[in-house]
C-alpha atoms as a PDB file:
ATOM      1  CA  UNK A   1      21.788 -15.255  -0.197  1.00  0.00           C
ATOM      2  CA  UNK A   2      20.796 -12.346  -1.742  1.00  0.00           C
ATOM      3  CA  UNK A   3      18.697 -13.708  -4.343  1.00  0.00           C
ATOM      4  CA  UNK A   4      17.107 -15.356  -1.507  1.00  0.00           C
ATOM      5  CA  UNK A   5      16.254 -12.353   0.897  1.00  0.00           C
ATOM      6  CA  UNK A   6      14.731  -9.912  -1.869  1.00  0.00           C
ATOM      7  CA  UNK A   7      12.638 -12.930  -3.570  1.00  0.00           C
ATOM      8  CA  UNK A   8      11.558 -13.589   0.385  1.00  0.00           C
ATOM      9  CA  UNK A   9      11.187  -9.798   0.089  1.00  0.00           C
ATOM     10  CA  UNK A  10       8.725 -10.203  -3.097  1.00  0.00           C
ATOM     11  CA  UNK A  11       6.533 -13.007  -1.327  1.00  0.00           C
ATOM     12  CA  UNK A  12       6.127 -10.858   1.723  1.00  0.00           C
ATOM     13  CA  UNK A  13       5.212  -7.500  -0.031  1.00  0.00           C
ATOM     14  CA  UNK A  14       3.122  -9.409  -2.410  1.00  0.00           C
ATOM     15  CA  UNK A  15       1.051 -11.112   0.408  1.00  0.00           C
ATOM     16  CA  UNK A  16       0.709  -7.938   2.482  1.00  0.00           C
ATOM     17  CA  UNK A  17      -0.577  -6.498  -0.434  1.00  0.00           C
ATOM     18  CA  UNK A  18      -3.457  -8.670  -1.400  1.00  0.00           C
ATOM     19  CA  UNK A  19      -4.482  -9.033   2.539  1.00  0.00           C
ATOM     20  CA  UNK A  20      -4.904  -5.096   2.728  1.00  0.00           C
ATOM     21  CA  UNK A  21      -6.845  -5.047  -0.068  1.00  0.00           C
ATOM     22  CA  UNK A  22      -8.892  -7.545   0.682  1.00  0.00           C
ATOM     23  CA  UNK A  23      -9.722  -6.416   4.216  1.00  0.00           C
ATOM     24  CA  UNK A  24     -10.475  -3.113   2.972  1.00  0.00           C
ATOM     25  CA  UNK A  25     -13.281  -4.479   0.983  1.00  0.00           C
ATOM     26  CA  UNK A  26     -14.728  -5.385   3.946  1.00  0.00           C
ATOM     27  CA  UNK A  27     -13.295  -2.829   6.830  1.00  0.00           C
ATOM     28  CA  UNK A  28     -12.830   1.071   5.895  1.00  0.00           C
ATOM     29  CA  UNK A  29      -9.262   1.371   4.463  1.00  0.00           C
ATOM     30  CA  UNK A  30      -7.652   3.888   7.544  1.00  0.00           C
ATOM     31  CA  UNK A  31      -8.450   1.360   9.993  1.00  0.00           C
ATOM     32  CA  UNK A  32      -6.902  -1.516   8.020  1.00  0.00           C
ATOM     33  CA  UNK A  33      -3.996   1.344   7.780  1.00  0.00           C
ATOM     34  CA  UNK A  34      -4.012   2.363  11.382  1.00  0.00           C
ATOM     35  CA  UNK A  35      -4.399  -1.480  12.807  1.00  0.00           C
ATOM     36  CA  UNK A  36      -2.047  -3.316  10.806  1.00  0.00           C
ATOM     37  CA  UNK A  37       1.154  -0.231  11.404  1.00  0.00           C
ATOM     38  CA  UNK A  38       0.167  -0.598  14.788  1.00  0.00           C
ATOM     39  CA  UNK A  39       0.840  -4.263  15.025  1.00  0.00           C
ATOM     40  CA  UNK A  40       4.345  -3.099  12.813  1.00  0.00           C
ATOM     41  CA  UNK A  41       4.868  -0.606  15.159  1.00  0.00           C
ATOM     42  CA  UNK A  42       4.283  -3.167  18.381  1.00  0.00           C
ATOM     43  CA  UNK A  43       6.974  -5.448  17.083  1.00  0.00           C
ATOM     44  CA  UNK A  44       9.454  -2.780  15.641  1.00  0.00           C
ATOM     45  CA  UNK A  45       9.637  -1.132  19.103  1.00  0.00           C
ATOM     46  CA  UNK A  46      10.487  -4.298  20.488  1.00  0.00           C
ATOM     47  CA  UNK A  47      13.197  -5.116  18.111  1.00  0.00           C
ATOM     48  CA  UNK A  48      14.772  -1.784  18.853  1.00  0.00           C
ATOM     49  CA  UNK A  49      14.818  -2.235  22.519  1.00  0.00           C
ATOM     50  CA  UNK A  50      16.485  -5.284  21.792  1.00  0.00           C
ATOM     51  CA  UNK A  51      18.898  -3.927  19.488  1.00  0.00           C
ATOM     52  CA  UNK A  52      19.607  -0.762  21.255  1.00  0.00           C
ATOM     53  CA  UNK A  53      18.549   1.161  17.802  1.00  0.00           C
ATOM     54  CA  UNK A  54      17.783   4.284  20.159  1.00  0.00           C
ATOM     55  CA  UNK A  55      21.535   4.631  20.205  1.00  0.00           C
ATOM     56  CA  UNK A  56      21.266   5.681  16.299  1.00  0.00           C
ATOM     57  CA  UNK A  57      18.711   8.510  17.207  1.00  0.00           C
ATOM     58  CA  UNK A  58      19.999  11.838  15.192  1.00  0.00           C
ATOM     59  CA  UNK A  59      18.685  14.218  13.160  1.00  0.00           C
ATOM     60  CA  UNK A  60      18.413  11.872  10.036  1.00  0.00           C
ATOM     61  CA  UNK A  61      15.102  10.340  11.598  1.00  0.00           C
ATOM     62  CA  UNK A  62      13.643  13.795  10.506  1.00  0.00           C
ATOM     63  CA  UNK A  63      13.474  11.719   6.938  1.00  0.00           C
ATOM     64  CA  UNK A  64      11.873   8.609   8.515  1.00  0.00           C
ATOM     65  CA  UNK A  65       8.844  11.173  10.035  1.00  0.00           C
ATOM     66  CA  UNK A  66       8.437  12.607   6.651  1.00  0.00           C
ATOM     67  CA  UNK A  67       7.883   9.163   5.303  1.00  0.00           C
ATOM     68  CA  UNK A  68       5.333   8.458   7.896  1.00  0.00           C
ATOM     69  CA  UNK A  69       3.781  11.479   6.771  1.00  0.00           C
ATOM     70  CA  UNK A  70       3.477  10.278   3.404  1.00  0.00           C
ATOM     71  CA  UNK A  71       3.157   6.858   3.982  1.00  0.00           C
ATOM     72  CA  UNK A  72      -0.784   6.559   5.411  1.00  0.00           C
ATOM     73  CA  UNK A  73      -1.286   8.597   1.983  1.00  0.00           C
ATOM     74  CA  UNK A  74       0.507   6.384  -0.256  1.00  0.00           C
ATOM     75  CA  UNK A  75      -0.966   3.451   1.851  1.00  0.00           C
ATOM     76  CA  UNK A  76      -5.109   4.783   1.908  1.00  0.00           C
ATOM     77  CA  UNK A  77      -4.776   4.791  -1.567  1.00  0.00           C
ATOM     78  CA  UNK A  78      -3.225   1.620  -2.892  1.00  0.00           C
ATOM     79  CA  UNK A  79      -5.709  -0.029  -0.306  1.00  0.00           C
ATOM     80  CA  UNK A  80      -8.503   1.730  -1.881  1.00  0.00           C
ATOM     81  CA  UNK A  81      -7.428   0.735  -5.520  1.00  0.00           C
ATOM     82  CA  UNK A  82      -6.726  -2.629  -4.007  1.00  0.00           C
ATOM     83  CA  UNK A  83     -10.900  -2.843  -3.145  1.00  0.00           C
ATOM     84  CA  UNK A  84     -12.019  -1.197  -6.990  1.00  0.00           C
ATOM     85  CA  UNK A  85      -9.826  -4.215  -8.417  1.00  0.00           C
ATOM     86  CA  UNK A  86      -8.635  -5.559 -10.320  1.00  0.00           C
ATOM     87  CA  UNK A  87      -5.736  -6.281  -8.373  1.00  0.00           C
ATOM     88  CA  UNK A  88      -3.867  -7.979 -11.279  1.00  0.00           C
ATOM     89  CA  UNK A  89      -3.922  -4.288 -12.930  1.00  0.00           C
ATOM     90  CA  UNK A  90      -3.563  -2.084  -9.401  1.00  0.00           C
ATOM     91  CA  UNK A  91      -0.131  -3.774  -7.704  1.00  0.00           C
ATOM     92  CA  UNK A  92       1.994  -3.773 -10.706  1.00  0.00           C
ATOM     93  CA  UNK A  93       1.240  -0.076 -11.547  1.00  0.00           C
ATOM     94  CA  UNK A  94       2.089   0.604  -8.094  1.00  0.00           C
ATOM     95  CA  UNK A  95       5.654  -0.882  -9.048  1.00  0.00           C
ATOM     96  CA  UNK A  96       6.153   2.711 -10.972  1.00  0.00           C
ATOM     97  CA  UNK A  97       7.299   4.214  -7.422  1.00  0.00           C
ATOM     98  CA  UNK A  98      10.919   3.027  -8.898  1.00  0.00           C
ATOM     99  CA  UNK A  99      10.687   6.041 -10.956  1.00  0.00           C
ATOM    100  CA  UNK A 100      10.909   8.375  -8.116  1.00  0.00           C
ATOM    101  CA  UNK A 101      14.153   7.364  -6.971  1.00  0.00           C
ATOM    102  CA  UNK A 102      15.109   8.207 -10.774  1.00  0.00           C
ATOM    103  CA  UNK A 103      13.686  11.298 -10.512  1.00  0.00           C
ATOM    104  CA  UNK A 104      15.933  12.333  -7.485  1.00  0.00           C
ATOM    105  CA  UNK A 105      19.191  11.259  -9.457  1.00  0.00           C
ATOM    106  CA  UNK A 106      18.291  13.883 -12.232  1.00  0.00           C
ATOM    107  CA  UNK A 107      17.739  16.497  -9.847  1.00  0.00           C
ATOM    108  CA  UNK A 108      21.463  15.439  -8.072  1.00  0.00           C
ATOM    109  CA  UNK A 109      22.589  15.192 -12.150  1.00  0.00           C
ATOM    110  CA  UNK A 110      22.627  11.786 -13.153  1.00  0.00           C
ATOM    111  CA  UNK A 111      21.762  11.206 -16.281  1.00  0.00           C
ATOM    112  CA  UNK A 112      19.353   7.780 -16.635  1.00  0.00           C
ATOM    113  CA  UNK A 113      21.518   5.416 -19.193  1.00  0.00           C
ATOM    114  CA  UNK A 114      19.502   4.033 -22.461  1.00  0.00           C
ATOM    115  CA  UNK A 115      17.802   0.726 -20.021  1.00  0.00           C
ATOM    116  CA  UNK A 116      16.050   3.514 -17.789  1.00  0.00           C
ATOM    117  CA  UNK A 117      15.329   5.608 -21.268  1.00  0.00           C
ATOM    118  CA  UNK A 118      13.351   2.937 -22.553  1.00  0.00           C
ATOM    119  CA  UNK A 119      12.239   1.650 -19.123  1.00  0.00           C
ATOM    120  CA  UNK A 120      10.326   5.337 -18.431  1.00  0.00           C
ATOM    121  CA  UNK A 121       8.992   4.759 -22.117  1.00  0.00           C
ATOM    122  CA  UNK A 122       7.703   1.050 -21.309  1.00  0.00           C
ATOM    123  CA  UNK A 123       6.299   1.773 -18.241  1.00  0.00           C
ATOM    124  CA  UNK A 124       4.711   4.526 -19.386  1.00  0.00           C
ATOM    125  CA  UNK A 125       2.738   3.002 -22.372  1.00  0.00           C
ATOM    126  CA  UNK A 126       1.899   0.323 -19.354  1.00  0.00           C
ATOM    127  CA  UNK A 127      -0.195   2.272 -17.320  1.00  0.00           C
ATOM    128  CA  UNK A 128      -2.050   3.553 -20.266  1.00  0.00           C
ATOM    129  CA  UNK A 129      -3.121   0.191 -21.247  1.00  0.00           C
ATOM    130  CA  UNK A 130      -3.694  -1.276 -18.053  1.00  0.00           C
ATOM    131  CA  UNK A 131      -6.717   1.121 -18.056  1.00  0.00           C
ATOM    132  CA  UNK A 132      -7.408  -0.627 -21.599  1.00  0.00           C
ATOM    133  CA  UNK A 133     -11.664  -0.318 -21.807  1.00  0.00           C
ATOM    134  CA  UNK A 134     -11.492   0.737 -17.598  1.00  0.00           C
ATOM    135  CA  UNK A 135     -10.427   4.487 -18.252  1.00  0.00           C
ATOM    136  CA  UNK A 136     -13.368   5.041 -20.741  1.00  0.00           C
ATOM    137  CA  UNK A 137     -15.664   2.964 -18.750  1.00  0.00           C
ATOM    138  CA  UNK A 138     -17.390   3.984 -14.919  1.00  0.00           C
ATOM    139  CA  UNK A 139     -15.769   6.266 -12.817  1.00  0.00           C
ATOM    140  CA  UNK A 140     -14.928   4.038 -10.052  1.00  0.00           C
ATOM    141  CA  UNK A 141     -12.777   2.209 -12.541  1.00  0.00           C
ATOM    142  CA  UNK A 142     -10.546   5.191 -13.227  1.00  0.00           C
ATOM    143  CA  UNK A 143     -10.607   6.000  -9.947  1.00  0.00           C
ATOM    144  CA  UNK A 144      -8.617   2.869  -9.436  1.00  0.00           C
ATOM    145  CA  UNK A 145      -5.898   3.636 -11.932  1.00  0.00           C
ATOM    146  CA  UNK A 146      -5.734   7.097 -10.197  1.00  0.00           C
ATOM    147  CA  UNK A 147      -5.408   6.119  -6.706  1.00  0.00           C
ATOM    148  CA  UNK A 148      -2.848   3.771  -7.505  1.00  0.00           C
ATOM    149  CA  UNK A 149      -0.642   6.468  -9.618  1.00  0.00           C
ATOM    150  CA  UNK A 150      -0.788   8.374  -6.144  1.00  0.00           C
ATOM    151  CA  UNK A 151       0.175   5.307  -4.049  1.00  0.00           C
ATOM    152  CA  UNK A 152       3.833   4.682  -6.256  1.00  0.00           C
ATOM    153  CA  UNK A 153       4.287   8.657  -5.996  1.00  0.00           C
ATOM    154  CA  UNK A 154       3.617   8.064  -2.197  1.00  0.00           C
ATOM    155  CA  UNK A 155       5.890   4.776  -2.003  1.00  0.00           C
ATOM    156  CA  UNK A 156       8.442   5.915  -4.019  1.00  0.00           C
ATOM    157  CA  UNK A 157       8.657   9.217  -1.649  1.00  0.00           C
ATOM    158  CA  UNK A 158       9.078   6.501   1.356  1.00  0.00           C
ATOM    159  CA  UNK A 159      11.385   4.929  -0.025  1.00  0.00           C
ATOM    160  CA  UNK A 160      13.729   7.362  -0.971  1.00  0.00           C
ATOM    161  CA  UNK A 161      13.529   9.008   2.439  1.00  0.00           C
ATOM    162  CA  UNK A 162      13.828   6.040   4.418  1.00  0.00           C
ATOM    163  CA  UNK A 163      17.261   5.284   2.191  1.00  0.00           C
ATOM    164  CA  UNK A 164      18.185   8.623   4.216  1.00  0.00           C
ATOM    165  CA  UNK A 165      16.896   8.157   7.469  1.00  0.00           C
ATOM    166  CA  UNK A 166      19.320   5.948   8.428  1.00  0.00           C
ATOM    167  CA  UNK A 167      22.804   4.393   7.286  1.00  0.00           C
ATOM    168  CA  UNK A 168      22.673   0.581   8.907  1.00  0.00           C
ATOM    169  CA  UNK A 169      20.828  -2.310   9.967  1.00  0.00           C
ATOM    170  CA  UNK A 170      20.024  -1.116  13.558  1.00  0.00           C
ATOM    171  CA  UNK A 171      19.051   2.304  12.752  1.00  0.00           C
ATOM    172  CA  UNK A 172      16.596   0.903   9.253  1.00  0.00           C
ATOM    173  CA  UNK A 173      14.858  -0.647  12.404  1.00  0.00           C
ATOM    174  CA  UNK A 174      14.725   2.616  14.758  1.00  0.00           C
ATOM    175  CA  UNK A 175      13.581   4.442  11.271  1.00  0.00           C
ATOM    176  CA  UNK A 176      11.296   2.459  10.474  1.00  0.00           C
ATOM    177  CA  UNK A 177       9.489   2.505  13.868  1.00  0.00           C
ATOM    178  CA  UNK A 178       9.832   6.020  14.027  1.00  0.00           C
ATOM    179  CA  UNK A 179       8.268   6.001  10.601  1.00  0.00           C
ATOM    180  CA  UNK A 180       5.351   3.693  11.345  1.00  0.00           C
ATOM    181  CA  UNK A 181       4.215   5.676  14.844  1.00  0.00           C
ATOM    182  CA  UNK A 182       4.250   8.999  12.925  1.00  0.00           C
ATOM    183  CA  UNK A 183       1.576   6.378  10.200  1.00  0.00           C
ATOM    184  CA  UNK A 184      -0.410   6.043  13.213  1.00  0.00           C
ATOM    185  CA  UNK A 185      -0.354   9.188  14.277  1.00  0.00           C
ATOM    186  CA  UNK A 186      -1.209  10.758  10.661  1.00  0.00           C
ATOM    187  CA  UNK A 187      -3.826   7.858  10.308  1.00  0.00           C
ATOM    188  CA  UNK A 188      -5.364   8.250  13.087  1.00  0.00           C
ATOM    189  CA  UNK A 189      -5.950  11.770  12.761  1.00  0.00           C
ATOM    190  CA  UNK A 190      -7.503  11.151   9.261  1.00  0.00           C
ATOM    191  CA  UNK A 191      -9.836   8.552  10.484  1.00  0.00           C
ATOM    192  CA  UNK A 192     -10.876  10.802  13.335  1.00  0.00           C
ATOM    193  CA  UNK A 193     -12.129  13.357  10.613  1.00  0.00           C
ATOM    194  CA  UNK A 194     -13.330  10.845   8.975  1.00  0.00           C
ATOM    195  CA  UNK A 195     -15.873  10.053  11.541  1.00  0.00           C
ATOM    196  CA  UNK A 196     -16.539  13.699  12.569  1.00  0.00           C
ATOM    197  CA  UNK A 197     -17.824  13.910   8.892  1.00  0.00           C
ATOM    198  CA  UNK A 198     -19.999  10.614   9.307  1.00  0.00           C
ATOM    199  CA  UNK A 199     -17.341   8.165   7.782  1.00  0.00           C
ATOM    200  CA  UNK A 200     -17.353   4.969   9.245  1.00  0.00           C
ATOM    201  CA  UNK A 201     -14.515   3.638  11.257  1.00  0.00           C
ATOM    202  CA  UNK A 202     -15.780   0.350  11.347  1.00  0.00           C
ATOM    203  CA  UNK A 203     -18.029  -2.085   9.127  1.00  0.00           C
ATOM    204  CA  UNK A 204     -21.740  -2.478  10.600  1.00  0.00           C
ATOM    205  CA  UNK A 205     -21.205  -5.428  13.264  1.00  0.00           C
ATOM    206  CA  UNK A 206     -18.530  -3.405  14.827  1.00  0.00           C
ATOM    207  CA  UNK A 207     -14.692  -4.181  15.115  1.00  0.00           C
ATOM    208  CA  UNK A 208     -13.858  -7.705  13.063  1.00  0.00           C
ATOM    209  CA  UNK A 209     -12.286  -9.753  15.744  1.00  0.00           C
ATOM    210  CA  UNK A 210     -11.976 -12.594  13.056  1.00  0.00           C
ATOM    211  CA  UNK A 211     -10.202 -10.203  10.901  1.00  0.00           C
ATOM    212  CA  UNK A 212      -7.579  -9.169  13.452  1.00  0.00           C
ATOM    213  CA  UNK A 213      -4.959 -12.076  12.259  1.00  0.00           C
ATOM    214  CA  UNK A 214      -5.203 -10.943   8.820  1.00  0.00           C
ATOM    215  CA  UNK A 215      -4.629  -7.590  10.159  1.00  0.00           C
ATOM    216  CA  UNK A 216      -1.755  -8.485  12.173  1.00  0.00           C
ATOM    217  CA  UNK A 217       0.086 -10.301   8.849  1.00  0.00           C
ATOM    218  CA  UNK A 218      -0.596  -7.345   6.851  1.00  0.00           C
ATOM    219  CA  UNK A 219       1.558  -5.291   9.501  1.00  0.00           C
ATOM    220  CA  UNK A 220       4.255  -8.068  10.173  1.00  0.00           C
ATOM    221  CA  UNK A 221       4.770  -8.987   6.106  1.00  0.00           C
ATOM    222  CA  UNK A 222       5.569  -5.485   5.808  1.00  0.00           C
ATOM    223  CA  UNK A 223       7.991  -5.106   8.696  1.00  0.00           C
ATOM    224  CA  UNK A 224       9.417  -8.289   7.827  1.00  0.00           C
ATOM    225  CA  UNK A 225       9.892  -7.510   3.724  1.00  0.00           C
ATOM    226  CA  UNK A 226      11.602  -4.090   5.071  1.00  0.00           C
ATOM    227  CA  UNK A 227      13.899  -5.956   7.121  1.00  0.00           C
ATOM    228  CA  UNK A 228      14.831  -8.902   4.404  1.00  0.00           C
ATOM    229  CA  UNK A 229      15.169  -5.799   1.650  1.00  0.00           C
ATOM    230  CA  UNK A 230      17.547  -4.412   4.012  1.00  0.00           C
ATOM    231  CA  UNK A 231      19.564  -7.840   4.229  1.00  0.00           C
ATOM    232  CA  UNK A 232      19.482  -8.658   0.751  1.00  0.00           C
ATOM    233  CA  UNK A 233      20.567  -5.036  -0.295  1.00  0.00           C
ATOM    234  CA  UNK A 234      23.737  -5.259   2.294  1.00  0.00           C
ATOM    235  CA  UNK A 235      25.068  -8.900   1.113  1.00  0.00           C
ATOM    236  CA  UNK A 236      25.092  -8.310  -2.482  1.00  0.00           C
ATOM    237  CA  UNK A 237      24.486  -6.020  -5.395  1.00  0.00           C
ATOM    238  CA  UNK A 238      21.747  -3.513  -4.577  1.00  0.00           C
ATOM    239  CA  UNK A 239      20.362  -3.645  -8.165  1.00  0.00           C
ATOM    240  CA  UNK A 240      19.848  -7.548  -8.302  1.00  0.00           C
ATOM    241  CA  UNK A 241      17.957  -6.997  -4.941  1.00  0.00           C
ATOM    242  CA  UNK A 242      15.911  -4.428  -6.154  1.00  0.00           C
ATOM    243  CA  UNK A 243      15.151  -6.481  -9.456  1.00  0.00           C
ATOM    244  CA  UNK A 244      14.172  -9.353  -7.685  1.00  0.00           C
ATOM    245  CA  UNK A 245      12.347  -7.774  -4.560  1.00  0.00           C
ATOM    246  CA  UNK A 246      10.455  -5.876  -7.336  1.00  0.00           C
ATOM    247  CA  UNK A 247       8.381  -8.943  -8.578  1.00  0.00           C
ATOM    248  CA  UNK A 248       6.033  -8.706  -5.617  1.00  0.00           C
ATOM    249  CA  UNK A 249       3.361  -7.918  -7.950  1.00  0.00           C
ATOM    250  CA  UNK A 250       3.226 -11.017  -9.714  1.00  0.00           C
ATOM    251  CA  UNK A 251       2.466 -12.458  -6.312  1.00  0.00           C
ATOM    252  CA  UNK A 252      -0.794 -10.313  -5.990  1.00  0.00           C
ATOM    253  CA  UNK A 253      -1.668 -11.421  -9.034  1.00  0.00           C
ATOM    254  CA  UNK A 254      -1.282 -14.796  -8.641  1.00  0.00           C
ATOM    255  CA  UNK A 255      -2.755 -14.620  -5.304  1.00  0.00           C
ATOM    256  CA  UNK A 256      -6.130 -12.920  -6.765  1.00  0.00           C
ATOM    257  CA  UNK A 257      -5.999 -15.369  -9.845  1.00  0.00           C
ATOM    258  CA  UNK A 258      -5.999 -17.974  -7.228  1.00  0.00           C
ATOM    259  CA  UNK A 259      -8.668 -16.950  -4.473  1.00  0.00           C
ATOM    260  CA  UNK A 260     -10.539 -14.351  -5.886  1.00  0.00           C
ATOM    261  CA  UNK A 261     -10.102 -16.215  -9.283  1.00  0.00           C
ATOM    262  CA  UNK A 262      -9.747 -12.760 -11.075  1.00  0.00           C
ATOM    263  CA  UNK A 263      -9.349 -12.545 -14.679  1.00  0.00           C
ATOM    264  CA  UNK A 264      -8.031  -9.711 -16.911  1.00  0.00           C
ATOM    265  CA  UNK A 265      -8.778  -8.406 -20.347  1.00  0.00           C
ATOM    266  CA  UNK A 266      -6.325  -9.206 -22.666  1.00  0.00           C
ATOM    267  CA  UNK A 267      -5.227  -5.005 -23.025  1.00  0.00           C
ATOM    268  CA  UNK A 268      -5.010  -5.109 -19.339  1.00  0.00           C
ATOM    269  CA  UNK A 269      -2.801  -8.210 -18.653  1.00  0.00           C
ATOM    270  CA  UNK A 270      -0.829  -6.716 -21.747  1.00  0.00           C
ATOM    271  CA  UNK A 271      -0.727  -3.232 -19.691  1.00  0.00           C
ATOM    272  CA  UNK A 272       0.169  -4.508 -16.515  1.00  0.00           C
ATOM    273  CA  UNK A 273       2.875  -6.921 -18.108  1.00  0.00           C
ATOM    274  CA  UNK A 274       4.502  -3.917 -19.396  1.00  0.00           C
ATOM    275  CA  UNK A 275       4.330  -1.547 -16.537  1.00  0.00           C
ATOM    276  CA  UNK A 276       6.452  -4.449 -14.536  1.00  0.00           C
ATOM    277  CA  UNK A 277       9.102  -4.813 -17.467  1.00  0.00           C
ATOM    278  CA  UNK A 278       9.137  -0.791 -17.322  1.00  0.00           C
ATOM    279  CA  UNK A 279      10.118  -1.559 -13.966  1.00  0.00           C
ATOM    280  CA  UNK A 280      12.504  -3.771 -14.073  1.00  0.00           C
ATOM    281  CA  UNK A 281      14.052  -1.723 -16.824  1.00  0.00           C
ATOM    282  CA  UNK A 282      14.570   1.382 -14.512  1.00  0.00           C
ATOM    283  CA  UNK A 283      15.761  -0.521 -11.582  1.00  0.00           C
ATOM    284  CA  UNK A 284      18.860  -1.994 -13.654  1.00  0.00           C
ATOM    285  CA  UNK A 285      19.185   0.868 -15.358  1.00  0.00           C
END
């Protein structure tokens, strides 16, 4: 069962992914941001009334508004990175957030055993090839590799704090709602600046109706790969779940290969390939 929740876990994640960035190559990335939590945040509030998750309210939900804080930042930019492409590259650098968890073990005093060594070493040499010809070419290109760099910072942050914002099933679900109203909240401040400096909030023919399902799934994957980690992590080993809910990426990847019919340099697919197995080497690490 819990090879089956965090591979359920990596379809979900990977799908969300390529619908945000898709729809932000077509509708300004805060609004994809602030539209599709809102849909999460919709359904998570009813699951806690149903649950009674207010009971778990406490002090420890401090750590789920923190992640909200830096969750619309980690979000913004994967989207963004998403849109520059190519999203073969983008999603599996984003799968360097890992590291951050390993970062906050040091700084307890764990000491990363020789897999997580040569993971840090792997996954470093990944994201400088995954820029292969990109990070001497346009700006826009780097750009990419940049914003996504910021994004696993961001969702590595989340994740971490979210591991402290709550201690069971029922109050994942309060955090996490408390988590995604605090993403609209920080959004939607962002966006309103946004337009006060003559951003757009919305693409020329005004809000995409049509879009509003694929907006709604972006939301909902996401809720629902948070809630089948969360089962997969509780009914077996949490590093097999994190191994296997870490493949996400080659989902995207697959997904762009097959509708967007993307295809990578051979330095790139090399760079990307190696950023995941860096991955994967820290997580069973």
């Amino acid at each position: 069962m819990t090879a089956f929740f965090a591979l359920t876990t990596s379809l979900l994640w990977g799908l969300a992914d390529f619908g945000g960035g898709l729809l932000t190559r077509r509708t300004p990335a805060l609004t994809v941001v602030v539209v599709s939590q809102a849909v999460a945040a919709a359904v998570l509030g009813a699951i806690v009334l149903a649950t009674g998750g207010w009971g778990e309210a406490g002090p420890r939900l401090w750590f789920a508004v923190a992640a909200g804080v830096v969750g619309p930042v980690a979000l913004l930019s994967f989207y963004q990175a998403l849109a520059l492409g190519p999203m073969g590259v983008v999603s599996p650098l984003a799968t360097l957030s890992v590291a951050v968890p390993v970062g906050v073990g040091l700084v307890l005093g764990e000491r990363p055993g020789m897999l997580q060594v040569a993971g840090i070493a792997v996954a470093v040499t990944g994201v400088v090839l995954a820029g292969g010809p990109q990070l001497g070419g346009a700006a826009v290109q780097r750009r990419a590799v940049l914003l996504t760099l910021v994004a696993a910072l961001g969702f590595g942050t989340v994740f971490a704090l979210i591991t402290e914002a709550s201690t069971d099933v029922t109050g994942l679900f309060l955090a996490l709602f408390v988590q995604r109203l605090t993403n609209i909240a920080v959004g939607g401040a962002a966006l309103a600046v946004s337009v006060r400096r003559g951003g757009a909030a919305l693409p020329e023919g005004g809000f995409p109706w049509s879009s509003l399902p694929a907006l709604a799934f972006v939301g909902l994957a996401d809720v629902a790969a948070n809630g089948t980690y969360a089962i997969a992590a509780r009914t077996g080993p949490v590093t097999v779940a994190a191994v296997l809910a870490s493949l996400y990426p080659v989902v995207t990847a697959l997904a762009a290969r097959g509708f967007l019919s993307e295809r990578l340099r051979a330095i790139q697919a090399a760079g990307a390939g190696l950023a995941l197995l860096g991955t994967l080497l820290l997580a069973t690490g």
